[in-house]
Protein backbone atom coordinates (compact mmCIF):
# COMPACT_ATOMS: atom_id res chain seq x y z
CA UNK A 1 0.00 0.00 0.00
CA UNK A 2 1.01 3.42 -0.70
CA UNK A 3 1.90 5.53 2.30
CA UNK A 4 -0.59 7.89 2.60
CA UNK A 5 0.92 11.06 4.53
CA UNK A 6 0.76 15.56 3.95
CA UNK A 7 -2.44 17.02 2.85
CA UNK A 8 -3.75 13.40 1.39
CA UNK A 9 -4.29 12.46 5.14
CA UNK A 10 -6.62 15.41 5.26
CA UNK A 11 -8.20 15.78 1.48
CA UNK A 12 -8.66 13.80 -1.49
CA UNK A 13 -7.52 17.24 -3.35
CA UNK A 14 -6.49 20.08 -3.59
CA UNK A 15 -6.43 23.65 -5.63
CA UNK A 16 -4.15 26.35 -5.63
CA UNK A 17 -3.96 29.65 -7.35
CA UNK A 18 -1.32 31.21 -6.71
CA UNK A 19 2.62 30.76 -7.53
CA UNK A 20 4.98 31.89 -4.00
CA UNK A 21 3.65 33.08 -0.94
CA UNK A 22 4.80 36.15 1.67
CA UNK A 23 4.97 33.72 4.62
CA UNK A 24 8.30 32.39 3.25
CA UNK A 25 8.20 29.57 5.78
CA UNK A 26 11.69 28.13 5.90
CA UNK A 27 10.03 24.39 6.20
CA UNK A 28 7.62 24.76 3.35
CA UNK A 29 7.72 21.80 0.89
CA UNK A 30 6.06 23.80 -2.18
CA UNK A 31 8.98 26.50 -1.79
CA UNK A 32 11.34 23.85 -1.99
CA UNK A 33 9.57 21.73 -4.53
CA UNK A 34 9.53 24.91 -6.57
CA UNK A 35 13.30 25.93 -6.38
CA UNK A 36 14.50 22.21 -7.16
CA UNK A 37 12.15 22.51 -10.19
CA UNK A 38 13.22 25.81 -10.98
CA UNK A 39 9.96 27.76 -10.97
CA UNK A 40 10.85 30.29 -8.18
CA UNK A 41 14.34 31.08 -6.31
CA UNK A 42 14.85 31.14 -2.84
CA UNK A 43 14.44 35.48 -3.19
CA UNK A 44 11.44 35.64 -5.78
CA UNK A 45 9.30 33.02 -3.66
CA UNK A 46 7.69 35.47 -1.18
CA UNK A 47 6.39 37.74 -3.89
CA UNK A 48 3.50 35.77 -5.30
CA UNK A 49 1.99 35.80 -8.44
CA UNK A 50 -1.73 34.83 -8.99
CA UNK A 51 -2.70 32.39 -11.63
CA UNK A 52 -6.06 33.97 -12.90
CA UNK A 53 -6.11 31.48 -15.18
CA UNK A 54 -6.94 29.33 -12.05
CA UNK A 55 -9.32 31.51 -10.71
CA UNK A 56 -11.56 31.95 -13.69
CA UNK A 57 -11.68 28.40 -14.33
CA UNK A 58 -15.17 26.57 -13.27
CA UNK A 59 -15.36 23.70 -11.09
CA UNK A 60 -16.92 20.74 -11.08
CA UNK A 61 -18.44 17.83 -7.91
CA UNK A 62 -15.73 16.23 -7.03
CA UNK A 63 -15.33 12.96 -4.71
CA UNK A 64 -14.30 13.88 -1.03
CA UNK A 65 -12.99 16.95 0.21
CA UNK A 66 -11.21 19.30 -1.01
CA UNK A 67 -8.37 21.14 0.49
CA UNK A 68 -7.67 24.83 -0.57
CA UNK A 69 -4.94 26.24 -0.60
CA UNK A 70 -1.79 23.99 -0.32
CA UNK A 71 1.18 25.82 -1.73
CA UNK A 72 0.25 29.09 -0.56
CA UNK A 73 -2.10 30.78 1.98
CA UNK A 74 -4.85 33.01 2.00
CA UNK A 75 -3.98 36.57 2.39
CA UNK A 76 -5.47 40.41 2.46
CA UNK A 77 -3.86 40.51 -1.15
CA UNK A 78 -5.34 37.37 -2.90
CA UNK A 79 -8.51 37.21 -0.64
CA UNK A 80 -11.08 38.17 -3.69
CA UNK A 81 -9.46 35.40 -5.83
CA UNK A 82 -9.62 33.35 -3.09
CA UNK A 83 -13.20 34.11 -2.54
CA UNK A 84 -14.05 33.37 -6.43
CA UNK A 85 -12.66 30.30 -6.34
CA UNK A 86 -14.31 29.08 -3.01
CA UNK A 87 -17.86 29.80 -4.43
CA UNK A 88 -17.34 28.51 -7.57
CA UNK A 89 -16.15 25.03 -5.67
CA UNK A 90 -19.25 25.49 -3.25
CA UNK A 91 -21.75 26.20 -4.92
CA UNK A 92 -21.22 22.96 -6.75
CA UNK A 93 -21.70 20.88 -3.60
CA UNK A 94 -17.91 20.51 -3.10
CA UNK A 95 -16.76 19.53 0.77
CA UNK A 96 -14.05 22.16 1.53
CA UNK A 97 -10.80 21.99 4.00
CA UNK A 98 -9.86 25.42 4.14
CA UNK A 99 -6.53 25.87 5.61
CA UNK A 100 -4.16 29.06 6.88
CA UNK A 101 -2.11 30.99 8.85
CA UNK A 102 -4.28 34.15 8.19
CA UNK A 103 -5.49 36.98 10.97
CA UNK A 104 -8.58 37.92 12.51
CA UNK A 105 -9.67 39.86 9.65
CA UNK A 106 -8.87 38.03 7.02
CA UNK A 107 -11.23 35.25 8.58
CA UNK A 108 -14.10 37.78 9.42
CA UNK A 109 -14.50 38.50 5.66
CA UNK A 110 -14.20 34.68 4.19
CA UNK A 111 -16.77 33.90 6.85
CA UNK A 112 -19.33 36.23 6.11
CA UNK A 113 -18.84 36.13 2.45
CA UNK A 114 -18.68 32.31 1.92
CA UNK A 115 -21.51 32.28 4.84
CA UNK A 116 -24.31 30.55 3.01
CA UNK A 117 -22.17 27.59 2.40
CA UNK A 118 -20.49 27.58 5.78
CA UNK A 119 -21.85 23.32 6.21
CA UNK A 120 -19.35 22.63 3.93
CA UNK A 121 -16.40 24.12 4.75
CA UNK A 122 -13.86 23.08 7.63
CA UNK A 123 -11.57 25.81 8.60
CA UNK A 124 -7.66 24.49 9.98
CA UNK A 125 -5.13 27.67 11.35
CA UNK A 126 -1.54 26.24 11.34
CA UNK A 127 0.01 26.80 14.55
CA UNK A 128 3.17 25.19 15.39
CA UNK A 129 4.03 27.28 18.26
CA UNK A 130 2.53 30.04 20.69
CA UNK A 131 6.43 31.27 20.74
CA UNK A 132 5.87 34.83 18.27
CA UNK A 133 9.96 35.00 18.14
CA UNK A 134 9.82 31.66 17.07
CA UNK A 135 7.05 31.91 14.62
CA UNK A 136 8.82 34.58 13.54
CA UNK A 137 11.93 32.88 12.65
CA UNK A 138 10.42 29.92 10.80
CA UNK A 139 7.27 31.98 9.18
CA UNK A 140 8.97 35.55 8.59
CA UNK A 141 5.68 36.32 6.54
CA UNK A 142 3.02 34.92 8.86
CA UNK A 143 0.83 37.09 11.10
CA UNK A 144 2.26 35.94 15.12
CA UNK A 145 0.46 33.42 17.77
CA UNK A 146 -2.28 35.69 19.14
CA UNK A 147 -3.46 37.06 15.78
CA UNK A 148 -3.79 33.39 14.35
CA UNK A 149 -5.98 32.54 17.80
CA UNK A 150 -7.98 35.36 16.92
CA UNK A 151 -8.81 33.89 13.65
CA UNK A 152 -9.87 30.78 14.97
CA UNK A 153 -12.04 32.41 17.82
CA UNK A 154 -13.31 34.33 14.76
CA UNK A 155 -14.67 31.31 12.35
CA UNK A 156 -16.17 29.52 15.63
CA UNK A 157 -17.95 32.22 16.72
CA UNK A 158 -19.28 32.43 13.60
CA UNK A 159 -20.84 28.93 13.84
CA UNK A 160 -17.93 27.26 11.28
CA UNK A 161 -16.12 24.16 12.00
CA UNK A 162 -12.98 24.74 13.42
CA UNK A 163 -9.77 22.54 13.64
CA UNK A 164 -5.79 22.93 14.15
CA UNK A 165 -2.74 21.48 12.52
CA UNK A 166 0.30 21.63 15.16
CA UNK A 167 2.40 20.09 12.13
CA UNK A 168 4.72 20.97 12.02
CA UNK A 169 6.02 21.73 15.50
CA UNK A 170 8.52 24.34 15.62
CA UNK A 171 8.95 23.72 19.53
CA UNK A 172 8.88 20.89 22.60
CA UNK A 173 6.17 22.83 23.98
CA UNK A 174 3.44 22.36 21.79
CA UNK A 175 0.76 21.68 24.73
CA UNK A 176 0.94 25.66 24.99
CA UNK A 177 -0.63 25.66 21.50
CA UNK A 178 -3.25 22.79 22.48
CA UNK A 179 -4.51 24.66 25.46
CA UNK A 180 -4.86 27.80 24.26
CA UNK A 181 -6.63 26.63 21.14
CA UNK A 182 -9.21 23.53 22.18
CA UNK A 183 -12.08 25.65 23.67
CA UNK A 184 -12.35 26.89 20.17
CA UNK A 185 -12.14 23.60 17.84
CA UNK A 186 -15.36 21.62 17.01
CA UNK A 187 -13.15 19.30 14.82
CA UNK A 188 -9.62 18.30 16.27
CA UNK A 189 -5.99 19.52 17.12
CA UNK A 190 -3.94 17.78 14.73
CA UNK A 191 0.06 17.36 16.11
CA UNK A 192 3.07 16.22 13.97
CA UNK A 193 7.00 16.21 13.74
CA UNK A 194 8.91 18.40 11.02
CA UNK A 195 9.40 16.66 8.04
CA UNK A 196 12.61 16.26 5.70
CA UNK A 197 13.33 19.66 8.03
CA UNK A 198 16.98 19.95 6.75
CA UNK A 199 16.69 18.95 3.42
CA UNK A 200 14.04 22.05 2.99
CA UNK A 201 15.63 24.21 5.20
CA UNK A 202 18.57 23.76 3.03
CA UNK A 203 17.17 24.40 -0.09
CA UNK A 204 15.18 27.32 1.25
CA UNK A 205 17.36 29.49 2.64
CA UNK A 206 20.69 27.12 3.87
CA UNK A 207 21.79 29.56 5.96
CA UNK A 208 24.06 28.55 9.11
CA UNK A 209 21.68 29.76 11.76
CA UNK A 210 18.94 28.08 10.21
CA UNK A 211 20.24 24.90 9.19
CA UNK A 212 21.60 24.87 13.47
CA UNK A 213 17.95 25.55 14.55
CA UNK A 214 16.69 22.79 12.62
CA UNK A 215 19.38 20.44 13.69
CA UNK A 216 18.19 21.28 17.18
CA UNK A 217 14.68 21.33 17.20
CA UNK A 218 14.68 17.75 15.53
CA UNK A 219 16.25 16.79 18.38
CA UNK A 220 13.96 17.93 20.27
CA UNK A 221 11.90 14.78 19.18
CA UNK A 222 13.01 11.69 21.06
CA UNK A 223 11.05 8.50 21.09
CA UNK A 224 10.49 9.06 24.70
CA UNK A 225 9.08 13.04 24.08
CA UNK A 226 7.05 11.52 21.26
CA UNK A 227 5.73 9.05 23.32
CA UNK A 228 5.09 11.51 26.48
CA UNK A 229 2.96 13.56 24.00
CA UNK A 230 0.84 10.37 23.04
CA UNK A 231 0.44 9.67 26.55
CA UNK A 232 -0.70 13.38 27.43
CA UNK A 233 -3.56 13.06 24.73
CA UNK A 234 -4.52 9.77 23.90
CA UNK A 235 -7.85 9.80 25.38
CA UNK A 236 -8.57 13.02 23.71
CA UNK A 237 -10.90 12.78 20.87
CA UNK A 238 -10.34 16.13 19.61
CA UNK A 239 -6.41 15.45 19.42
CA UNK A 240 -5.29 13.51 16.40
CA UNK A 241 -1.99 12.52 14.96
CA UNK A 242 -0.60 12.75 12.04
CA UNK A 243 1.41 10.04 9.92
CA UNK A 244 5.55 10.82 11.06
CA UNK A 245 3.70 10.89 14.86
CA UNK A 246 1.56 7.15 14.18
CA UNK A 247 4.83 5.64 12.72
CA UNK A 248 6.21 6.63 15.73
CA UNK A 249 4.00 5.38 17.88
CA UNK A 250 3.23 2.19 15.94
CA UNK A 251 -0.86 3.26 15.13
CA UNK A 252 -2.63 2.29 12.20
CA UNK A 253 -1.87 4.26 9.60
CA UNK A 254 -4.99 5.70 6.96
CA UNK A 255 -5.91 3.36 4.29
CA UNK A 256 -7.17 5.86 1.61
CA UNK A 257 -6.86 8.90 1.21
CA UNK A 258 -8.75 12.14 2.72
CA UNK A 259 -10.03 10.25 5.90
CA UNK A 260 -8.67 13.16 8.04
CA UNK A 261 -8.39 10.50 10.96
């Protein structure tokens, strides 16, 4: 069987319309897929460009969710193409994953402009640490901790589902993040360890400082902190793990893909 791991353990598919994003997180795979592939460089990356021919495009049903966006996020800048694109998946029937690092007000206007379709949409805010200097350092671009918490109080007070991805964790203290955020998720926290961390790193920006960070917060991650984390929220059904964490662990892994489970 094919491992099933990344956005496939969340969504059977995904759309993306835009090429670079401002967050310029030193982990992301898409920055580094791009560079290897020669379609951005490691300066050009943060200034995005918007595929309109993306946005214009119609949409049809498709089969299980759908996760928008995965190479980039959704931003003040691109939020009307965003927006366009959304409906035009909605209003089709389409289940949607929405997922970002975005602020409060970002979130206010998706909300009340996708509202009429809000049963199909599940929102996930990425937040791999409540440290803002850390944050900082790994998602120059990003809005900081408090602003992303906003965003989430934001979509559940405006009667959306609501969920977390702690993946990937850019500290050992990631039950700071879980705490602060549960009395605002519907859906689940979802925890999990950096992945290929160097080998990105390296390719996105390679600097010393960087590439030393990563070497030390991947050792952060010993069996026995992996398994203390397990421990800590095993019997919470709002807490859920994703693949580099089950291997880990030994759990089942997913089966197909897009079970979010």
């Amino acid at each position: 069987m094919t491992a099933i791991f990344g956005t496939k353990e969340w969504a059977s598919s995904n759309v993306n319309i835009q090429s670079g994003c401002p967050n310029d997180c030193k982990y992301c795979y898409a920055k580094a897929m791009a560079i290897r592939h020669k379609r951005k460089t490691r300066e050009n990356w943060k200034k995005p460009v918007i595929q309109m021919e993306k946005v214009n495009k119609g949409f049809a049903k498709r089969k299980g969710t759908i996760m928008f966006p995965t190479t980039h996020d959704i931003t003040m800048e691109n939020l009307d193409e965003c927006i366009t694109v959304l409906r035009s998946m909605l209003k089709v029937g389409n289940q949607m994953l929405i997922v970002s690092k975005s602020d409060p007000d970002c979130i206010l206007e998706l909300c009340c402009e996708l509202e009429k379709y809000r049963e199909q949409i599940l929102f996930r805010f990425t937040m791999g640490s409540a440290n803002d200097d850390l944050l900082q350092f790994w998602e120059p671009g990003a809005p900081i901790f408090v602003k992303r918490n906003e965003a989430l109080k934001t979509a559940y007070e405006l009667g959306y589902a609501t969920s977390v991805s702690c993946e990937p964790m850019l500290d050992n203290r990631i039950e700071g993040v879980v705490e602060a955020t549960l009395p605002y998720v519907t859906d689940a926290i979802w925890i999990g360890l950096p992945n290929m961390l160097k080998q990105r790193v390296s390719i996105n920006c390679g600097t010393a400082e960087a590439m030393e960070r990563a070497e030390k917060l991947l050792a952060c991650f010993t069996q026995e902190r992996i398994n203390e984390l397990y421990e800590t929220y095993k019997d919470n059904p709002q807490v859920k793990w994703k693949e580099s964490i089950k291997k880990a662990i030994g759990l089942d892994m997913p089966d197909a893909v897009g079970l979010d489970i």
